[in-house]
N, C-alpha and C. Protein backbone atom coordinates (compact mmCIF):
# COMPACT_ATOMS: atom_id res chain seq x y z
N UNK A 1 88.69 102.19 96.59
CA UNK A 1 88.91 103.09 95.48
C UNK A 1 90.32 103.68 95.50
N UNK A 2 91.15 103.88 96.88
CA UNK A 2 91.73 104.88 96.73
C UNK A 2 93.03 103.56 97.13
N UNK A 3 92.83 102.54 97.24
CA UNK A 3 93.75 101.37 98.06
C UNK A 3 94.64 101.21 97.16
N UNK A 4 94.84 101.49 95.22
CA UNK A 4 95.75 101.16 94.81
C UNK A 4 96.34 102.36 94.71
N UNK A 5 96.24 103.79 95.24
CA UNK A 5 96.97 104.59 94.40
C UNK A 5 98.24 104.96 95.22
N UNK A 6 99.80 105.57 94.71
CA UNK A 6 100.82 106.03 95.71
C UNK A 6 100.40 106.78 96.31
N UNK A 7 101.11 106.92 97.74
CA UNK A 7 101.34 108.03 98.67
C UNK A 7 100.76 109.44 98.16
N UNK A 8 101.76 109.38 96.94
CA UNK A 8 101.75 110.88 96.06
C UNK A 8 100.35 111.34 95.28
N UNK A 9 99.93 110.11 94.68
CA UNK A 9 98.55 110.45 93.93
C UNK A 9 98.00 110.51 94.82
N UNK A 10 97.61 110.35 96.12
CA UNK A 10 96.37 110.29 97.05
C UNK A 10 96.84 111.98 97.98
N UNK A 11 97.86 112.41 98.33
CA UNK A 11 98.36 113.61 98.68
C UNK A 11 97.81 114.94 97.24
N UNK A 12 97.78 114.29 96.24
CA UNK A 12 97.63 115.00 95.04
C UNK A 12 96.08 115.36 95.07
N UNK A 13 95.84 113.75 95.15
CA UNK A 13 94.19 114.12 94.97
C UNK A 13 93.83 114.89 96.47
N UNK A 14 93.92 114.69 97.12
CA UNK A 14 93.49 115.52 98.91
C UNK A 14 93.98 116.97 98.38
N UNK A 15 94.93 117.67 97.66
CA UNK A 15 94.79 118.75 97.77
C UNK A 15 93.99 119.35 96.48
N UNK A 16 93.65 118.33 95.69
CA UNK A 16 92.59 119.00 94.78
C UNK A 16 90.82 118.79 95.43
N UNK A 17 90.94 118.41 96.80
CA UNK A 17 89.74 118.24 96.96
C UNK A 17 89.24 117.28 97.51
N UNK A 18 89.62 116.07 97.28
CA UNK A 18 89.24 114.77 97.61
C UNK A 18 89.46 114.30 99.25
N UNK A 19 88.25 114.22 100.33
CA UNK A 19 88.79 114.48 101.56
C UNK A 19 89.45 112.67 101.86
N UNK A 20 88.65 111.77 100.56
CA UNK A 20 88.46 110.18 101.01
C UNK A 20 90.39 109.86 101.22
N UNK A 21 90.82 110.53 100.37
CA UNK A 21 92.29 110.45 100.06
C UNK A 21 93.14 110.80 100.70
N UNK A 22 92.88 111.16 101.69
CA UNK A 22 93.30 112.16 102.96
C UNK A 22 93.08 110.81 104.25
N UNK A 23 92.01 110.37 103.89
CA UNK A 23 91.62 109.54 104.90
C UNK A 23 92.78 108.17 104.70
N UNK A 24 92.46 107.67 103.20
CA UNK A 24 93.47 106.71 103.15
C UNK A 24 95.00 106.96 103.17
N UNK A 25 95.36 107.78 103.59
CA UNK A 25 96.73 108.61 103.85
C UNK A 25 96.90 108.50 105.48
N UNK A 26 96.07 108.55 106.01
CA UNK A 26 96.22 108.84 107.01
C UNK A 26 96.29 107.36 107.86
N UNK A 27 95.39 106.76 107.19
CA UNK A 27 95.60 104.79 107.64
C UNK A 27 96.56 104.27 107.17
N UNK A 28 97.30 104.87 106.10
CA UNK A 28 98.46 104.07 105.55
C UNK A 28 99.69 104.51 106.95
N UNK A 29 99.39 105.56 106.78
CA UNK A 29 100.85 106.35 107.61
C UNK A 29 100.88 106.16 109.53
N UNK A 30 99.16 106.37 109.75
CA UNK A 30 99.35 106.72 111.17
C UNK A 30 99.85 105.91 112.14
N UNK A 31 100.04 105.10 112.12
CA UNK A 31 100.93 103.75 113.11
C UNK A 31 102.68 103.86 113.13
N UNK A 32 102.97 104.11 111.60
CA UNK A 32 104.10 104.20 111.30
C UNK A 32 104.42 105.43 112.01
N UNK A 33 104.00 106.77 111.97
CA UNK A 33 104.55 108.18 112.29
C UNK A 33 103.95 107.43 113.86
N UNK A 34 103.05 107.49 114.67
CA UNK A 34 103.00 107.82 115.92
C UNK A 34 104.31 106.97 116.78
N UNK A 35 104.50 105.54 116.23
CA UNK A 35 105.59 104.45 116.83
C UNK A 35 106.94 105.64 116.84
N UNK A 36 107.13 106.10 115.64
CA UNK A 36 107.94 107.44 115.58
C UNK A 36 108.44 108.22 116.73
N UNK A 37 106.96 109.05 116.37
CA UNK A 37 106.83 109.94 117.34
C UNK A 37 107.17 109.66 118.93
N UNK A 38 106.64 108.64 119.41
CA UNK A 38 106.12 107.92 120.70
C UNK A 38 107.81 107.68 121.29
N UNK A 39 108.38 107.40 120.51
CA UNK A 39 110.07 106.33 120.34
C UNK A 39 110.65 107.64 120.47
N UNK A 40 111.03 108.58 119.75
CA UNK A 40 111.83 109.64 119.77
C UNK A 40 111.45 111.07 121.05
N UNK A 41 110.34 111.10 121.77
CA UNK A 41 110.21 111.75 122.61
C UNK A 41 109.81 111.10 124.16
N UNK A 42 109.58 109.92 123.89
CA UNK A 42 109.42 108.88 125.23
C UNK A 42 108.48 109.43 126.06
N UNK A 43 107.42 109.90 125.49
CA UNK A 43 105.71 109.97 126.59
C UNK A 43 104.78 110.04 125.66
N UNK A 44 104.35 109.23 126.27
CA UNK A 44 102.46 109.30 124.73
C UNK A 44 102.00 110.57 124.95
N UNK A 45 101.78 111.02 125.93
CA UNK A 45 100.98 112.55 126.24
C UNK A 45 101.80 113.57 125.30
N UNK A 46 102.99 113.68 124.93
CA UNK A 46 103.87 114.24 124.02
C UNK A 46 103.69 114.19 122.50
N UNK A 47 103.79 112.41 122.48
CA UNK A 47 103.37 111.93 121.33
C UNK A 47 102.43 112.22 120.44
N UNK A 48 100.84 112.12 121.42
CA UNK A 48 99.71 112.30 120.85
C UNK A 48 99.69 114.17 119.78
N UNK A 49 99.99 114.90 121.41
CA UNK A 49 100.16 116.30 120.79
C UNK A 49 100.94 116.61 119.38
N UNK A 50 102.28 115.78 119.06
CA UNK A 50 102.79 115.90 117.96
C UNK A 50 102.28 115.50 117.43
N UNK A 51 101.69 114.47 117.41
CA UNK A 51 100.85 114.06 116.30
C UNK A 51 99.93 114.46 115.62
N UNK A 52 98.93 114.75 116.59
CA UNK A 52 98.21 115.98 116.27
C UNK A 52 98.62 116.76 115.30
N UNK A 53 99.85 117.41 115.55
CA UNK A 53 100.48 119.07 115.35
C UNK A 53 100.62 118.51 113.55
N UNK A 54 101.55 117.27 113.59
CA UNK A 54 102.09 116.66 112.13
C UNK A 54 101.18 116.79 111.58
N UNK A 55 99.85 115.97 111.62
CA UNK A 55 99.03 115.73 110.53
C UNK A 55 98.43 116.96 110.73
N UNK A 56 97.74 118.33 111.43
CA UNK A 56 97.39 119.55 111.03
C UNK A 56 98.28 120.36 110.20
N UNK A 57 99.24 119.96 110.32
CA UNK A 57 100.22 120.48 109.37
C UNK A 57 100.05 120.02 107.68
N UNK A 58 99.95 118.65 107.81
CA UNK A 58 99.94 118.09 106.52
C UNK A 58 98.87 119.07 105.88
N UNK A 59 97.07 118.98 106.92
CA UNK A 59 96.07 119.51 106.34
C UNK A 59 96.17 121.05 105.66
N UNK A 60 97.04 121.98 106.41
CA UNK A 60 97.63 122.90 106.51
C UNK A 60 98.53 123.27 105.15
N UNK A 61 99.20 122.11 104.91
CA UNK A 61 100.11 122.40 103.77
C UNK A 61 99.30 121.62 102.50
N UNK A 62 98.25 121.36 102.37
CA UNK A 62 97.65 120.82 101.41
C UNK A 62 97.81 121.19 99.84
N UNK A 63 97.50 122.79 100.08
CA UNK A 63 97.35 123.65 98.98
C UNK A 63 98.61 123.80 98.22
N UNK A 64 99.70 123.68 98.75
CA UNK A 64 100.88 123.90 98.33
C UNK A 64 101.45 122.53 97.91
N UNK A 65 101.00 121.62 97.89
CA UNK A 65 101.86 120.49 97.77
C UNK A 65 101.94 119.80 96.34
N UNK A 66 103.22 119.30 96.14
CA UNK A 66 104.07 119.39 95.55
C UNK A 66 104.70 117.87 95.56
N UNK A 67 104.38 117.06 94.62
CA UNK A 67 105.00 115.63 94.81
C UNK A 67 106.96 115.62 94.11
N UNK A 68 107.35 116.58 94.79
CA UNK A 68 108.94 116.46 94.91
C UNK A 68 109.70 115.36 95.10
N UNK A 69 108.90 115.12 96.19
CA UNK A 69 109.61 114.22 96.98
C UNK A 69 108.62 113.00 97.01
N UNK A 70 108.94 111.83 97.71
CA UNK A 70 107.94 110.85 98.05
C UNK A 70 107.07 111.62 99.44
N UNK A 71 106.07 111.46 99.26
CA UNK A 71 105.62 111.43 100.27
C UNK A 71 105.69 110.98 101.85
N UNK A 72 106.34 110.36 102.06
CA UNK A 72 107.03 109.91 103.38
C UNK A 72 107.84 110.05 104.09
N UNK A 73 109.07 111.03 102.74
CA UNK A 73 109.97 111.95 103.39
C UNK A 73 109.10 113.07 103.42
N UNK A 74 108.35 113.62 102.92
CA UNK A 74 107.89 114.72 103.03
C UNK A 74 107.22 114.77 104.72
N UNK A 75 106.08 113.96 104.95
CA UNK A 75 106.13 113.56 106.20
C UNK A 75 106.78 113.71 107.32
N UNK A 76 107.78 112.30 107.07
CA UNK A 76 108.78 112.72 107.96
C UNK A 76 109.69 114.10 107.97
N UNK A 77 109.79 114.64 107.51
CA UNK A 77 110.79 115.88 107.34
C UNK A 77 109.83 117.15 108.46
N UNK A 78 108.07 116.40 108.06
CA UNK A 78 107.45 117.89 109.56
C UNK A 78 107.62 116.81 110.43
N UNK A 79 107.39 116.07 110.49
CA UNK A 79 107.62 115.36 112.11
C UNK A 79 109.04 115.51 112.74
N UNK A 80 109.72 115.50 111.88
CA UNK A 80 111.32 116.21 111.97
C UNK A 80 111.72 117.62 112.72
N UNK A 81 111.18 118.44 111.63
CA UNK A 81 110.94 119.60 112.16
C UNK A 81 110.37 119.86 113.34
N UNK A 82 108.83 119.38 113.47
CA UNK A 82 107.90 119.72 114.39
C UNK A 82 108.36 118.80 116.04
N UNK A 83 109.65 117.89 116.04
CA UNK A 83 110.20 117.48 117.17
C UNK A 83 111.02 118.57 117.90
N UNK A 84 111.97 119.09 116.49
CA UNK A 84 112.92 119.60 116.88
C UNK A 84 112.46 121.27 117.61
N UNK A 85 111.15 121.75 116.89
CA UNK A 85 110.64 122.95 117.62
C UNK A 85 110.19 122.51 119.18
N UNK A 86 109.70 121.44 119.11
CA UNK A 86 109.27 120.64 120.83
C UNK A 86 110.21 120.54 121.64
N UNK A 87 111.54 120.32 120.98
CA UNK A 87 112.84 120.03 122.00
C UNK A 87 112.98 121.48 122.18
N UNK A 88 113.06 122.26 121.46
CA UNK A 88 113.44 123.94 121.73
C UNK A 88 112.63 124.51 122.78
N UNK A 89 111.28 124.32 122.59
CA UNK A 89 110.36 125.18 123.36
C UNK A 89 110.67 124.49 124.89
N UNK A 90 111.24 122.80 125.15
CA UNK A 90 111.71 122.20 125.90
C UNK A 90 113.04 122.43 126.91
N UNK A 91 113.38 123.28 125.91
CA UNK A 91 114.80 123.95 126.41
C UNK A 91 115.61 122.66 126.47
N UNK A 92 115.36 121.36 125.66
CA UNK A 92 116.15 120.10 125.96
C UNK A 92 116.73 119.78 124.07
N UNK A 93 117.44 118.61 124.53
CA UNK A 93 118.12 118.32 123.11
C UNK A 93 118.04 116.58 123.48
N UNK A 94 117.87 116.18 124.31
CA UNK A 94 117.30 115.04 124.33
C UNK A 94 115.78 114.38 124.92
N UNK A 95 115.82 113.04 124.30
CA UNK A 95 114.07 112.21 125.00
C UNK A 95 114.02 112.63 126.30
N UNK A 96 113.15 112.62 126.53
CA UNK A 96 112.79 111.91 127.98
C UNK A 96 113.19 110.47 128.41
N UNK A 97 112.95 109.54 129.35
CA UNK A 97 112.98 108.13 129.39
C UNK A 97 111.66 107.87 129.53
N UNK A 98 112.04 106.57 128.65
CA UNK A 98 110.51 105.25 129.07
C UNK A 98 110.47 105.58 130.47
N UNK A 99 111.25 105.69 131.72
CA UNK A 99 111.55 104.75 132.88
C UNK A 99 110.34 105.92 133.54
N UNK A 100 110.38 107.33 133.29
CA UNK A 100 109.69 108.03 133.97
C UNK A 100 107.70 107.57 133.80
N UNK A 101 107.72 106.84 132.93
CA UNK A 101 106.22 106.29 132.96
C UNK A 101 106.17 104.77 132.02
N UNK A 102 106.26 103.90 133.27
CA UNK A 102 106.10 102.65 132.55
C UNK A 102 104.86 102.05 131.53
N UNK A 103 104.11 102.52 131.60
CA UNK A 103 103.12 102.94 130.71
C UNK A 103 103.18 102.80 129.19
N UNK A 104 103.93 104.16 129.01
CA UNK A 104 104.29 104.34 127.69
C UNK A 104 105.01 103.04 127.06
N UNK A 105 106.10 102.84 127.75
CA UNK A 105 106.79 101.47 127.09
C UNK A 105 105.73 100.37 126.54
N UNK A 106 105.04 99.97 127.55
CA UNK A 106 103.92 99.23 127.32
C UNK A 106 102.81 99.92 126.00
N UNK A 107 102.26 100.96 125.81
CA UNK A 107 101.93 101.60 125.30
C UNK A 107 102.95 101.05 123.27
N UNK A 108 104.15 101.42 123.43
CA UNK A 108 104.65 101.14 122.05
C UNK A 108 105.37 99.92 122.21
N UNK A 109 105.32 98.89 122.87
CA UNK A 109 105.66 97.44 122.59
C UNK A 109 104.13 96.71 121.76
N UNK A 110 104.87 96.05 120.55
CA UNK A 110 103.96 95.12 119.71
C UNK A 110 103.68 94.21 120.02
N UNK A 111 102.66 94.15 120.96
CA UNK A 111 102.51 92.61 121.05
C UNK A 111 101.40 91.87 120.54
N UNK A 112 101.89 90.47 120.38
CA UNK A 112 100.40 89.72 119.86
C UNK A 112 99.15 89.85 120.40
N UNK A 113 97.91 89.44 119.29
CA UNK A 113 96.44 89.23 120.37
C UNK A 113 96.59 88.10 121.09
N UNK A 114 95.34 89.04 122.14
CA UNK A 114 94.97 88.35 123.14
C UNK A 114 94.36 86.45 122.95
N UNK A 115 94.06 87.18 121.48
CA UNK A 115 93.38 85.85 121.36
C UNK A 115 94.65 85.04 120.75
N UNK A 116 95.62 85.22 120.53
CA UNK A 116 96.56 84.23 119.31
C UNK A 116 97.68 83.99 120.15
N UNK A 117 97.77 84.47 121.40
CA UNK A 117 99.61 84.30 122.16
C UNK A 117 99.24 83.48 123.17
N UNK A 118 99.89 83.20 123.45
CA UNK A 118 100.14 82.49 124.84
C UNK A 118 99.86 83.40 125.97
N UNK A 119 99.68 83.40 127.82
CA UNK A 119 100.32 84.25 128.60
C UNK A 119 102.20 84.33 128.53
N UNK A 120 102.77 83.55 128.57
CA UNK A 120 104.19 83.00 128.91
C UNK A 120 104.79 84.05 127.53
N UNK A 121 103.99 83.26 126.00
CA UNK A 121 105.03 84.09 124.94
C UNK A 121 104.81 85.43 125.02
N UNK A 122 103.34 86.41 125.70
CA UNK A 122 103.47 87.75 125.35
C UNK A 122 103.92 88.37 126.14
N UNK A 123 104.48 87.75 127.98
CA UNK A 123 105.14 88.23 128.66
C UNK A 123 106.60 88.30 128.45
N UNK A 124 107.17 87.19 127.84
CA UNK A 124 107.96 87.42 126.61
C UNK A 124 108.98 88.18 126.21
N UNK A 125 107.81 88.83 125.35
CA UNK A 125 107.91 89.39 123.80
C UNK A 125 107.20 90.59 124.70
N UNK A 126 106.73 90.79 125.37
CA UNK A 126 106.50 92.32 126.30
C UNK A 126 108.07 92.80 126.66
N UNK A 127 108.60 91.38 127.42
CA UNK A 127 109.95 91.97 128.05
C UNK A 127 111.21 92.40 126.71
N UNK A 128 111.10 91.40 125.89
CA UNK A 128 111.80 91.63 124.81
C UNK A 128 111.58 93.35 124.16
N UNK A 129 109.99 93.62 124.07
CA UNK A 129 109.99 94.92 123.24
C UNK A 129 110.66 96.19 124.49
N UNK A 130 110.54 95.94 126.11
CA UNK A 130 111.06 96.52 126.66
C UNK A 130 112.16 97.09 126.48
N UNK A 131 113.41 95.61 126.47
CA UNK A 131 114.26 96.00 126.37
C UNK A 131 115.09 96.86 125.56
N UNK A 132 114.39 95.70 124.14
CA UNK A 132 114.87 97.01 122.56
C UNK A 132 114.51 98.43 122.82
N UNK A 133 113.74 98.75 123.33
CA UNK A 133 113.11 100.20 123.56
C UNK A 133 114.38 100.81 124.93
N UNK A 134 114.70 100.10 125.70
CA UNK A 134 115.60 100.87 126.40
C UNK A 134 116.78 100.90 125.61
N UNK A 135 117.25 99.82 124.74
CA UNK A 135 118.81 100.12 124.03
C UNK A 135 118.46 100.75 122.81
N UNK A 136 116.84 101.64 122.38
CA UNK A 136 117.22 102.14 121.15
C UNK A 136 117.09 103.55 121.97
N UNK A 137 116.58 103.98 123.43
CA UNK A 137 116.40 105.40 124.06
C UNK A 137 118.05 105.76 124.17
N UNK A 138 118.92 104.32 124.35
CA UNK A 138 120.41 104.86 124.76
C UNK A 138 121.46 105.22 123.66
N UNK A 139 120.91 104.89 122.32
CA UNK A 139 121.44 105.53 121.34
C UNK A 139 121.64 106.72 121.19
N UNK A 140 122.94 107.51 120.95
CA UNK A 140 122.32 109.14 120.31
C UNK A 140 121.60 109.61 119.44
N UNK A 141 121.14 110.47 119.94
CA UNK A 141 120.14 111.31 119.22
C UNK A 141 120.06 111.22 117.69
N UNK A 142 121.30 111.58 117.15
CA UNK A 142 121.02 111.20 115.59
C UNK A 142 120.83 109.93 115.54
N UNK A 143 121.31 108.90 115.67
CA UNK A 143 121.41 107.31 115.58
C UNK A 143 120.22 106.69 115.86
N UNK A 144 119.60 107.41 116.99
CA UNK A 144 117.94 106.90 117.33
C UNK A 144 116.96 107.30 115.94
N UNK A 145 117.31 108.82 115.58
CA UNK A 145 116.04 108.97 114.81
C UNK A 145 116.04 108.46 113.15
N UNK A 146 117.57 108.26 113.24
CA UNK A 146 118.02 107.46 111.67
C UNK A 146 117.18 105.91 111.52
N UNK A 147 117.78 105.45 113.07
CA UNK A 147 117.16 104.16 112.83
C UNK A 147 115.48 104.36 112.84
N UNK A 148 115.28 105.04 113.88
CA UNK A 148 113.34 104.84 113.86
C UNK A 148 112.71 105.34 112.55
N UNK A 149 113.44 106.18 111.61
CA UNK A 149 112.96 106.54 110.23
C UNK A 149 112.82 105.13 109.52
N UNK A 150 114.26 104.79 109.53
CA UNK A 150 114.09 103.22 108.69
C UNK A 150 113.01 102.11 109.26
N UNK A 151 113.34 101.86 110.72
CA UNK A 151 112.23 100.86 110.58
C UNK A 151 110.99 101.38 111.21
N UNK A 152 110.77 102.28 111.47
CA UNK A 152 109.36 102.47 111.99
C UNK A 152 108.70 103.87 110.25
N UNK A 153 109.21 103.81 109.99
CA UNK A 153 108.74 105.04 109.23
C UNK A 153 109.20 104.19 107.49
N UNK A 154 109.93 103.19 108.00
CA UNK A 154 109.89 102.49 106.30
C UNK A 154 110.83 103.43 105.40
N UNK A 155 111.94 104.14 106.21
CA UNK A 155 112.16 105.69 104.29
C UNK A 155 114.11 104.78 104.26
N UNK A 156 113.87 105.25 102.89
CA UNK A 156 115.30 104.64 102.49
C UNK A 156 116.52 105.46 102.80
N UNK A 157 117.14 105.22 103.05
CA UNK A 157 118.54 105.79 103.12
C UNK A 157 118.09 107.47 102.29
N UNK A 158 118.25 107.80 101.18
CA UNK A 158 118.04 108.84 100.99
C UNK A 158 116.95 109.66 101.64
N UNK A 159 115.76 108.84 101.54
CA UNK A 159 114.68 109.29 102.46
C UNK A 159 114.60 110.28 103.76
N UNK A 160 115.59 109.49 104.06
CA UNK A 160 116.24 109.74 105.74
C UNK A 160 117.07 111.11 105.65
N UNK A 161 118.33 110.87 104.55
CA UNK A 161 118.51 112.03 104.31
C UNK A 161 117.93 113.12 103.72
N UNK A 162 116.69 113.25 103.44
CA UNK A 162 116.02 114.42 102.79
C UNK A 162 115.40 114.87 104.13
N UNK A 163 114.76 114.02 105.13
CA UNK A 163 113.86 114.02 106.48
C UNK A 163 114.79 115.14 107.17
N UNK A 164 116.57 114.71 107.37
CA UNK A 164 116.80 114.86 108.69
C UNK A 164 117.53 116.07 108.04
N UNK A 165 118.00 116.44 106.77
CA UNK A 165 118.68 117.34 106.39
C UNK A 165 119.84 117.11 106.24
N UNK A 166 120.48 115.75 105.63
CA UNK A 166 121.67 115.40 105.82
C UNK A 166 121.98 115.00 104.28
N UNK A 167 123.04 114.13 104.45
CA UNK A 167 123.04 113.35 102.93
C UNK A 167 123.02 112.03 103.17
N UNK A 168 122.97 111.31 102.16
CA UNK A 168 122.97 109.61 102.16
C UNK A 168 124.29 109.49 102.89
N UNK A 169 125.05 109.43 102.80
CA UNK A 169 126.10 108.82 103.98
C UNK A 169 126.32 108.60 105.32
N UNK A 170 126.26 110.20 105.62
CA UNK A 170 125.67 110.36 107.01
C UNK A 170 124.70 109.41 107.75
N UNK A 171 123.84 109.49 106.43
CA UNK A 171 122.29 108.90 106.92
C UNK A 171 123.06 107.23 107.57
N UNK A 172 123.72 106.72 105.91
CA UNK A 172 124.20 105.04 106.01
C UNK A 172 124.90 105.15 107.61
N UNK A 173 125.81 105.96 107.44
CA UNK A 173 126.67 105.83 108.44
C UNK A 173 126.26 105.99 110.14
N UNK A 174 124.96 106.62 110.55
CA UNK A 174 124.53 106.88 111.74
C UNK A 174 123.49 105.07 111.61
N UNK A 175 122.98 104.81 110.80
CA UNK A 175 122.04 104.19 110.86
C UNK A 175 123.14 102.28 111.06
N UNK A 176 124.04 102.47 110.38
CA UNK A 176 125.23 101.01 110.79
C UNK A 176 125.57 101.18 111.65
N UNK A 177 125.57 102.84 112.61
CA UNK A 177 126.47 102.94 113.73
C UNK A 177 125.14 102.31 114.50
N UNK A 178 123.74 102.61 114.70
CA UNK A 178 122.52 102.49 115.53
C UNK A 178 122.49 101.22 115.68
N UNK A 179 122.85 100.44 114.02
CA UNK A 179 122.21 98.62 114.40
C UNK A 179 123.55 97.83 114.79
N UNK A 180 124.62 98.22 114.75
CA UNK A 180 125.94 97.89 115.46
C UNK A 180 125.64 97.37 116.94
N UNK A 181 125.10 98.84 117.39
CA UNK A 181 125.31 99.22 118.90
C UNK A 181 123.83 98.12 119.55
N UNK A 182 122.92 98.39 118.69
CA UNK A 182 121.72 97.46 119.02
C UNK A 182 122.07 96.00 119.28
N UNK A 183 122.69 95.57 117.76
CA UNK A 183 123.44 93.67 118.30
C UNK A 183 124.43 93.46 118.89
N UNK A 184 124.90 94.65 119.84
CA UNK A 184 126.40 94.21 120.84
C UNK A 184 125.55 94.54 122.13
C-alpha cells in the first residue's frame, strides 16, 4: 500500500496518524542511516544507541513535520546533529578506529550470501571492504561524512549541504577531495 508513495507522503501520512507509514520509512531508510552511523563513529555499540536516539527523534518530531525539505536530508541533518552532540558529550572531534574492535569492521563490510559466494571470493571482498573502511576512517572528518552521506545515505550534493550546514560547493568540494584521496 504504502510501497509507491515518496519519503515525504509517507512522513506526512505517519504524522497524521498512519503508524504503517512509519514502518515503511523505516525499511526504506534503516540500512542506509545505520552503514552511516556505524562508518562515522567506528563501534556498533555506539552505532546502535544513535540509532536508536535518530529514529526516536524522528517519532518525536512527527507532529511538527514539515515536507521542506526531502526527507532524507531531513534525516540526515538529526543524525548530523545527534553525532555531533555524541562527539561533545565525548569530549572528542574525531571516530574512534575500526582497529579497536575487529568486529565492527566485519559487522559493516557487505558481503555476499552464504549461499551465492564462493569461500575464496568472500574472503576477498571481506578484505577488500576492510580496507575501503580503513582509507574512508583516514579521511577528515568533513570528507568522511560528505562522502558517507552520498553513498551510504544516497543525498545529492545539495542534500549534503542542507544535512551538514554548508552549501553546495563546499559539499562538491569536500566530497572530490574524499573520492580523490580514496583512488590514490
Amino acid at each position: 500500500m504504502h510501497e509507491g508513495m515518496s519519503d515525504e507522503a509517507l512522513m506526512l501520512a505517519y504524522r497524521d496518524g498512519d503508524a504503517a507509514a512509519f514502518e515503511a520509512l523505516y525499511r526504506r531508510w534503516r540500512s542506509r542511516l545505520y552503514r552511516y552511523l556505524v562508518r562515522q563513529c567506528g563501534a556498533a555499540a555506539q552505532a546502535d544507541e544513535l540509532f536508536q536516539d535518530v529514529w526516536l527523534k524522528v517519532v518525536n518530531a512527527r507532529k511538527g513535520y514539515e515536507a521542506a525539505a526531502k526527507f532524507s536530508t531531513w534525516l540526515f541533518r538529526i543524525a548530523h546533529n545527534r553525532l555531533i552532540d555524541h562527539y561533545r558529550a565525548q569530549g572528542r572531534s574525531e571516530i574512534v578506529s575500526y582497529d579497536d574492535d575487529p568486529e565492527d569492521a566485519d559487522r559493516v563490510a557487505s558481503l555476499p550470501s552464504a549461499a551465492t559466494a564462493q569461500p575464496e571470493a568472500m574472503l576477498e571482498r571481506k578484505a577488500l571492504a576492510q580496507e575501503l573502511v580503513r582509507h574512508i576512517e583516514a579521511l577528515p572528518a568533513a570528507q568522511r561524512e560528505t562522502f558517507l552521506l552520498s553513498e551510504e545515505g544516497e543525498l545529492t550534493l545539495e542534500e549534503i549541504a542542507a544535512a551538514t550546514g554548508t552549501n553546495r560547493e563546499t559539499a562538491k568540494s569536500r566530497l572530490r577531495y574524499a573520492v580523490n584521496k580514496l583512488r590514490s
